[in-house]
C-alpha atoms as a PDB file:
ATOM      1  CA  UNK A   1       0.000   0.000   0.000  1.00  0.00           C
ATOM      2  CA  UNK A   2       1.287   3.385  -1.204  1.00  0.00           C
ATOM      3  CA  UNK A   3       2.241   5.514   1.847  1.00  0.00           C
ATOM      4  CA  UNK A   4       0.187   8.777   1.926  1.00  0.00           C
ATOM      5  CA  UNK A   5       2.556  11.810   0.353  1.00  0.00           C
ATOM      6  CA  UNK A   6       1.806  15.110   2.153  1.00  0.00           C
ATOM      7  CA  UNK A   7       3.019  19.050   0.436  1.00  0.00           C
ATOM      8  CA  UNK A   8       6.520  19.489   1.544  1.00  0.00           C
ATOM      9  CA  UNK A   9       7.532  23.255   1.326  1.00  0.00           C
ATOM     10  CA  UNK A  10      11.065  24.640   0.489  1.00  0.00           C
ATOM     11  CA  UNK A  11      11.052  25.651   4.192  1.00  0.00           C
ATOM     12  CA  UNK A  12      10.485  22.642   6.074  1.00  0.00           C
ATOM     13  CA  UNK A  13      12.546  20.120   3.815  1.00  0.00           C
ATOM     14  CA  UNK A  14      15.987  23.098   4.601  1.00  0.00           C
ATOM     15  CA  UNK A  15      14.790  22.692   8.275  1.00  0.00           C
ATOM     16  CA  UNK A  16      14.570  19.056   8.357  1.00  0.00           C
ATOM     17  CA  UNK A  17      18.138  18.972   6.538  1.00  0.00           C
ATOM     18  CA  UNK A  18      19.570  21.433   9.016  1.00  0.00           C
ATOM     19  CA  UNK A  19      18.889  19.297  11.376  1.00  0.00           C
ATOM     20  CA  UNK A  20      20.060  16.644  10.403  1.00  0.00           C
ATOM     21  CA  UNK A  21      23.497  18.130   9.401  1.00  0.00           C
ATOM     22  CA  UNK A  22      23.734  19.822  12.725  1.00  0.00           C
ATOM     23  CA  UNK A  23      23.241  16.297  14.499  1.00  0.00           C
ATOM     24  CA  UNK A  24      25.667  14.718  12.555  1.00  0.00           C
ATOM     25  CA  UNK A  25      28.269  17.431  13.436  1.00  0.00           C
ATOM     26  CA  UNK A  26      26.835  16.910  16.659  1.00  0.00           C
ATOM     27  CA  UNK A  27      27.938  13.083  16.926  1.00  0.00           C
ATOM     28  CA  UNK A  28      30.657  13.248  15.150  1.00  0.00           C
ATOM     29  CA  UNK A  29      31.988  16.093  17.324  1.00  0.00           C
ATOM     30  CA  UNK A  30      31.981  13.770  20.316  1.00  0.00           C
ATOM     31  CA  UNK A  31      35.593  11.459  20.406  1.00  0.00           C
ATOM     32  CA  UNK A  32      36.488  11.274  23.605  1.00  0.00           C
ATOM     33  CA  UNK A  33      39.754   9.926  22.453  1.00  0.00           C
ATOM     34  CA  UNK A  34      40.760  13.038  21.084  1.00  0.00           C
ATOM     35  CA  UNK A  35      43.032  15.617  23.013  1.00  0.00           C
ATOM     36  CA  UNK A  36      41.221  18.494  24.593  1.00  0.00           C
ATOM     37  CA  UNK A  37      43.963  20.696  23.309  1.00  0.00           C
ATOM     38  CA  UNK A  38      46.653  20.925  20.993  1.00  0.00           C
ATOM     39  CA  UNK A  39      47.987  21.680  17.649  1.00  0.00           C
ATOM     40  CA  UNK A  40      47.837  18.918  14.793  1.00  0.00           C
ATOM     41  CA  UNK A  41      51.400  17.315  14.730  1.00  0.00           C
ATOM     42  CA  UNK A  42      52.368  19.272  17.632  1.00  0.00           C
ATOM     43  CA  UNK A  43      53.912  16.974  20.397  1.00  0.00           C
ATOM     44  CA  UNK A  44      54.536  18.044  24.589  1.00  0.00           C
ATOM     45  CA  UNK A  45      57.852  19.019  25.466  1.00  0.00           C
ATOM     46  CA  UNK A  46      59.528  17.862  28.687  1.00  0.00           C
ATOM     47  CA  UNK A  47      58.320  21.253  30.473  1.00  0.00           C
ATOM     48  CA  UNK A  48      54.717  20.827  29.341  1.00  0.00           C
ATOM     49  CA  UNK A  49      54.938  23.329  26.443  1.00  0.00           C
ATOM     50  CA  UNK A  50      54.076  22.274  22.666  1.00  0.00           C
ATOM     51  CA  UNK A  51      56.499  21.605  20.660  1.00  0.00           C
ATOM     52  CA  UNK A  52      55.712  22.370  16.676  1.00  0.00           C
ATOM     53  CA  UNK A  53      55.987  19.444  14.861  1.00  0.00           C
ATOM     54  CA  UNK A  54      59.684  18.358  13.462  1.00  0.00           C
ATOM     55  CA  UNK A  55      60.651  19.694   9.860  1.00  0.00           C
ATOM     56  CA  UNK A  56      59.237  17.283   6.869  1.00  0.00           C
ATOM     57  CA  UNK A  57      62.834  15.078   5.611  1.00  0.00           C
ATOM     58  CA  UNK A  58      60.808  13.990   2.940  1.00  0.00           C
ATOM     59  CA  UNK A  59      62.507  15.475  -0.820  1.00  0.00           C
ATOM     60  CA  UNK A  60      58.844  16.181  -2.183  1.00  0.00           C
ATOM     61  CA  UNK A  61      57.227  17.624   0.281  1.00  0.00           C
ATOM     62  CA  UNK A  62      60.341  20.257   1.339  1.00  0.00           C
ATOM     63  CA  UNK A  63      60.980  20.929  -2.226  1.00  0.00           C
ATOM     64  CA  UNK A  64      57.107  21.749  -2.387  1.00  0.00           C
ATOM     65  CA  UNK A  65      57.458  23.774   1.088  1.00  0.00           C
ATOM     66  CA  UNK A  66      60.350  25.324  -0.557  1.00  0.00           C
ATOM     67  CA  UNK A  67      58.921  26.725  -4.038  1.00  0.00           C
ATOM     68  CA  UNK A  68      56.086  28.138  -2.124  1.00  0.00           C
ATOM     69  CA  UNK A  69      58.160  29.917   0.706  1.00  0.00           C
ATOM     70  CA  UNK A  70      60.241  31.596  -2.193  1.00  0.00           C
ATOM     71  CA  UNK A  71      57.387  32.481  -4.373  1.00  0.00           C
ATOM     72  CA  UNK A  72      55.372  34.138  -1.253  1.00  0.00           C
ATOM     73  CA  UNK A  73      58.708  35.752  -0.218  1.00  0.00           C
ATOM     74  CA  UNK A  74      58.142  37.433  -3.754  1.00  0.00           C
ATOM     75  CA  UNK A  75      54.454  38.379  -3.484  1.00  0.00           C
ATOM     76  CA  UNK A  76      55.628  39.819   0.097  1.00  0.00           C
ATOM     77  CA  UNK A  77      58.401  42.205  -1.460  1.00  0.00           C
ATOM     78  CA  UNK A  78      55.827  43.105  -4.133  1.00  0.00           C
ATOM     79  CA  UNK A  79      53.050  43.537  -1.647  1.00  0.00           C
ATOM     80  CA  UNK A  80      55.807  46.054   0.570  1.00  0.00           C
ATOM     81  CA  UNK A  81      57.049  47.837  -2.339  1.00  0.00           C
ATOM     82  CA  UNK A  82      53.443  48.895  -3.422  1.00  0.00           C
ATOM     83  CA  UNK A  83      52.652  50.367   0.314  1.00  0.00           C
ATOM     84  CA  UNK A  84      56.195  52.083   0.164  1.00  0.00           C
ATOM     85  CA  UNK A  85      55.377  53.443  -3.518  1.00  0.00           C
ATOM     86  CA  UNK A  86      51.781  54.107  -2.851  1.00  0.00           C
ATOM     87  CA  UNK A  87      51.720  55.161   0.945  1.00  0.00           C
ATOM     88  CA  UNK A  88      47.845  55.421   0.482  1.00  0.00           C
ATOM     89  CA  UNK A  89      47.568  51.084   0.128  1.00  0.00           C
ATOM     90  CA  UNK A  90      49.588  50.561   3.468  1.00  0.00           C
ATOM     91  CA  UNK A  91      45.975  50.205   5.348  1.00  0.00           C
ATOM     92  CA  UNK A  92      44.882  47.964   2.485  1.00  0.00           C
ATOM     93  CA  UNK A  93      47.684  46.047   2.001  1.00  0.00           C
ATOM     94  CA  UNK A  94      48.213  45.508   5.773  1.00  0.00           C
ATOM     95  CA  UNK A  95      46.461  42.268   6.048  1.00  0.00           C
ATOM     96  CA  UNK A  96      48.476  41.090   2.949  1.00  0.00           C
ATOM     97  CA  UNK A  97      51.631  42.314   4.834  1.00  0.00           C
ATOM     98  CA  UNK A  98      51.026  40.087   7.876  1.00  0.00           C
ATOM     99  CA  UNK A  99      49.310  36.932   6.072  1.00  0.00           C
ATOM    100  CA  UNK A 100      52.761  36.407   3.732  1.00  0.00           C
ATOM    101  CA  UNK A 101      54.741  36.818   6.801  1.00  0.00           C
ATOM    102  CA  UNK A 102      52.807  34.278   8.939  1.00  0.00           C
ATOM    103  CA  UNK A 103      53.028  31.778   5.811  1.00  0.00           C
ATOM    104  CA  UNK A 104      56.568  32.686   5.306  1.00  0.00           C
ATOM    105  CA  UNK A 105      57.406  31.237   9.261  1.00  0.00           C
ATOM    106  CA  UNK A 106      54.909  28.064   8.881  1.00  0.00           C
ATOM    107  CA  UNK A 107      56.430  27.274   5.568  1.00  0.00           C
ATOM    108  CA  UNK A 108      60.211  27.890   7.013  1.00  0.00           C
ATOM    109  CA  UNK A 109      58.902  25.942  10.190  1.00  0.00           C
ATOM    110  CA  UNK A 110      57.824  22.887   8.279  1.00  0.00           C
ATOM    111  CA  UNK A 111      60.273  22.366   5.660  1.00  0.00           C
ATOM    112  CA  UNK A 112      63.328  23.173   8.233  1.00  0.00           C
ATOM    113  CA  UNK A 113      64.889  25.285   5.356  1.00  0.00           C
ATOM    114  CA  UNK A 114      65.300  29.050   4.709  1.00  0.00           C
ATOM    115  CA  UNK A 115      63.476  30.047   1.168  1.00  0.00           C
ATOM    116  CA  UNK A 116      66.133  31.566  -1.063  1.00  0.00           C
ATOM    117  CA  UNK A 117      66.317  35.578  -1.606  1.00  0.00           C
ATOM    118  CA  UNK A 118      63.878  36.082  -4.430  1.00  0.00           C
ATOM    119  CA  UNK A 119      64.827  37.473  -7.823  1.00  0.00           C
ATOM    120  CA  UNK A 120      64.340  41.057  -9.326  1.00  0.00           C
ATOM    121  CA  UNK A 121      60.715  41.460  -9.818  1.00  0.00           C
ATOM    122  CA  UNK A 122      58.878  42.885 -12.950  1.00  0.00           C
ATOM    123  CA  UNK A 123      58.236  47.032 -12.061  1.00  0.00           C
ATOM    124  CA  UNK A 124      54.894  48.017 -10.133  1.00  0.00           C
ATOM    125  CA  UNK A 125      52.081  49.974 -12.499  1.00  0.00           C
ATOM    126  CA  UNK A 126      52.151  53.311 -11.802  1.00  0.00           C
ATOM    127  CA  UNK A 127      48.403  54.103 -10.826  1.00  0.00           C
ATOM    128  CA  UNK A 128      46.930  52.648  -7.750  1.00  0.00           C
ATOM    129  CA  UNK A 129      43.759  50.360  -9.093  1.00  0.00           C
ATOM    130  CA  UNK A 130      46.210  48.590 -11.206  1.00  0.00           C
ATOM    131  CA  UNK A 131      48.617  48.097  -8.502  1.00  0.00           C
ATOM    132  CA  UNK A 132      45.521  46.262  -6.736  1.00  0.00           C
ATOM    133  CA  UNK A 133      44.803  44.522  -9.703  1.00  0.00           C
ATOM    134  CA  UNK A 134      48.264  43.523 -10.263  1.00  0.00           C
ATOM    135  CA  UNK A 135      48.557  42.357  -6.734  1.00  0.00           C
ATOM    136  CA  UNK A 136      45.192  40.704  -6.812  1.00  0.00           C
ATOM    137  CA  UNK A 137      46.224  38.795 -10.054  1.00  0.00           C
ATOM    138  CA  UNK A 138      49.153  37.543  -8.236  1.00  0.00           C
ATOM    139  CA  UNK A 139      47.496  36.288  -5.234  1.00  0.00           C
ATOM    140  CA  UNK A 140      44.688  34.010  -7.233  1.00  0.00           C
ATOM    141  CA  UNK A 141      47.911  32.824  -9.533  1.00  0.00           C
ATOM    142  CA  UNK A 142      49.613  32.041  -6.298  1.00  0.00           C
ATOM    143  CA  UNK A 143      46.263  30.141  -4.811  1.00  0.00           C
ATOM    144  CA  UNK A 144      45.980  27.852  -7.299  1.00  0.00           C
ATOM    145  CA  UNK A 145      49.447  27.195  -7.265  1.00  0.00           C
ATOM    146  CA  UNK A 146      49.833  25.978  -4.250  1.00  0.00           C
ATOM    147  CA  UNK A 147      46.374  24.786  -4.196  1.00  0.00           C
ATOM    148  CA  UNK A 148      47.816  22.436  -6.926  1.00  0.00           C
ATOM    149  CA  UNK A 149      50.513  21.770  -4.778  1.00  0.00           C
ATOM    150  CA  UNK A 150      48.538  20.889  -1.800  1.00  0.00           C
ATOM    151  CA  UNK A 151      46.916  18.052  -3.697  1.00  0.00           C
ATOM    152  CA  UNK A 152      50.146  16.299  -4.540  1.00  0.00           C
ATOM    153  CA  UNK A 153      51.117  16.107  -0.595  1.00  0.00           C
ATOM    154  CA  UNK A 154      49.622  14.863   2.452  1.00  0.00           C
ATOM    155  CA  UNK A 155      49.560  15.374   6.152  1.00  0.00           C
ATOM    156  CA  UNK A 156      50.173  18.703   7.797  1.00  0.00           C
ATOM    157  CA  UNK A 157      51.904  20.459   4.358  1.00  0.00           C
ATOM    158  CA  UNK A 158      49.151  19.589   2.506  1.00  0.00           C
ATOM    159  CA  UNK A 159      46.750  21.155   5.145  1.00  0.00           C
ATOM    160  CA  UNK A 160      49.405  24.586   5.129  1.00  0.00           C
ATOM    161  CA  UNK A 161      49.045  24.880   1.771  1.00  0.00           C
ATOM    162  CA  UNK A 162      45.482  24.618   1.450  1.00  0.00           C
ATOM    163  CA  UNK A 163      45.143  27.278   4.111  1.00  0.00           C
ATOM    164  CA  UNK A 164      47.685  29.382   2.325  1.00  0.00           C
ATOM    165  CA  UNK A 165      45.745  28.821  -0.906  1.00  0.00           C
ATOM    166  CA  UNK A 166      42.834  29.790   0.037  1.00  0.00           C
ATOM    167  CA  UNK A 167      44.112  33.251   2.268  1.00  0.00           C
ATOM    168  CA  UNK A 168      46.165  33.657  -1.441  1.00  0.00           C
ATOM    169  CA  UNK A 169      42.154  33.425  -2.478  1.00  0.00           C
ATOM    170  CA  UNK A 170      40.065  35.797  -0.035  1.00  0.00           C
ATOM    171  CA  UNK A 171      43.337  38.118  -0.324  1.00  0.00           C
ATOM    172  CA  UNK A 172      42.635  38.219  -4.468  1.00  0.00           C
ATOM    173  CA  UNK A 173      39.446  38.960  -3.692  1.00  0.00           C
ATOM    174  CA  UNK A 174      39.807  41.934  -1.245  1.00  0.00           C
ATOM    175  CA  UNK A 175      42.456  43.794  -3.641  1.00  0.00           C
ATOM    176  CA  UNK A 176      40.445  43.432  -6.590  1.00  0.00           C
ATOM    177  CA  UNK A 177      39.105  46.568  -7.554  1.00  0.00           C
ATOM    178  CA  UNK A 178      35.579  46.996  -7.329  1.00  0.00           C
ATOM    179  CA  UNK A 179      33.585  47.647 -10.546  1.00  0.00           C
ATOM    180  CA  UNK A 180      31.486  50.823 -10.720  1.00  0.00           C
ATOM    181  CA  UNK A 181      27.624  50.156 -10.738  1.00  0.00           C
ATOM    182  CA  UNK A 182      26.049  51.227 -14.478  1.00  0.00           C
ATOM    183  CA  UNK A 183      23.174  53.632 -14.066  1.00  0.00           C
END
């Protein structure tokens, strides 16, 4: 016997599948076997204080770890040279400034090597919307770069780069000039 089939709105059907998302997260949330704290990798040192996790010694992954250092080491002097060019960026470019530093360290951290000095770098534009452009182009080329680069790899470098990646991403996105609504 057919069972009876009742309307089901647009509403209820994204409530019912809320909540049943949010239960899963719910249960699978719960592992008691997992520590309360930490960082991924990270291990306890004799004096109680975490210890980043030891540089990779595999030849892929700090070759990988490597190319990416250098090439944001390059976005970061191009990023720095626009504020000091265009003194009116700095504010904008601040969050740039500090993300390419803080992937600089975990990328030094992790492959246990120093990214060489980069090379000479092609000259800024002279007007400031195509210095954001220009910088924004070089943040999505970076993102799917190492994106691409995350995929090869596994463990905690491929989980760096795919944070990188996708900073590289929102970054893009925030420096991209916005377009001028048509009246």
């Amino acid at each position: 016997m057919p069972a009876a089939s009742f309307p089901l709105s647009r509403r209820a059907a994204l409530r019912t599948v809320a909540a049943v998302a949010g239960a899963a997260v719910l249960v699978s949330g719960c592992d008691d076997d997992k520590p309360a704290t930490g960082t991924p990798g990270a291990s306890e040192g004799p004096d109680g204080s975490v210890q980043p996790p030891a540089p990779s010694t595999d030849p892929q992954t700090v070759t990988a770890l490597t190319a990416a250092g250098t090439q944001i080491a390059q976005l970061a002097l191009r990023v720095s040279s626009a504020g000091q060019t265009l003194p009116a960026l700095r504010g904008q470019l601040a969050v740039a400034v500090q993300s390419h530093a803080a992937h600089s360290a975990k990328l030094k951290e992790l492959a246990g090597t120093e990214p060489p000095q980069p090379g000479k770098l092609p000259p800024l534009p002279k007007a400031s919307a195509a210095v954001l452009a220009d910088l924004a182009a070089w943040e999505q080329k970076l993102s799917v770069a190492h994106a691409t680069a995350a995929g090869k790899l596994s463990g905690e470098a491929a989980r760096v780069l795919a944070m990188i990646a996708a900073s590289e991403s929102q970054l893009a996105a925030t420096l991209t000039p916005k377009k001028k609504a048509s009246t």
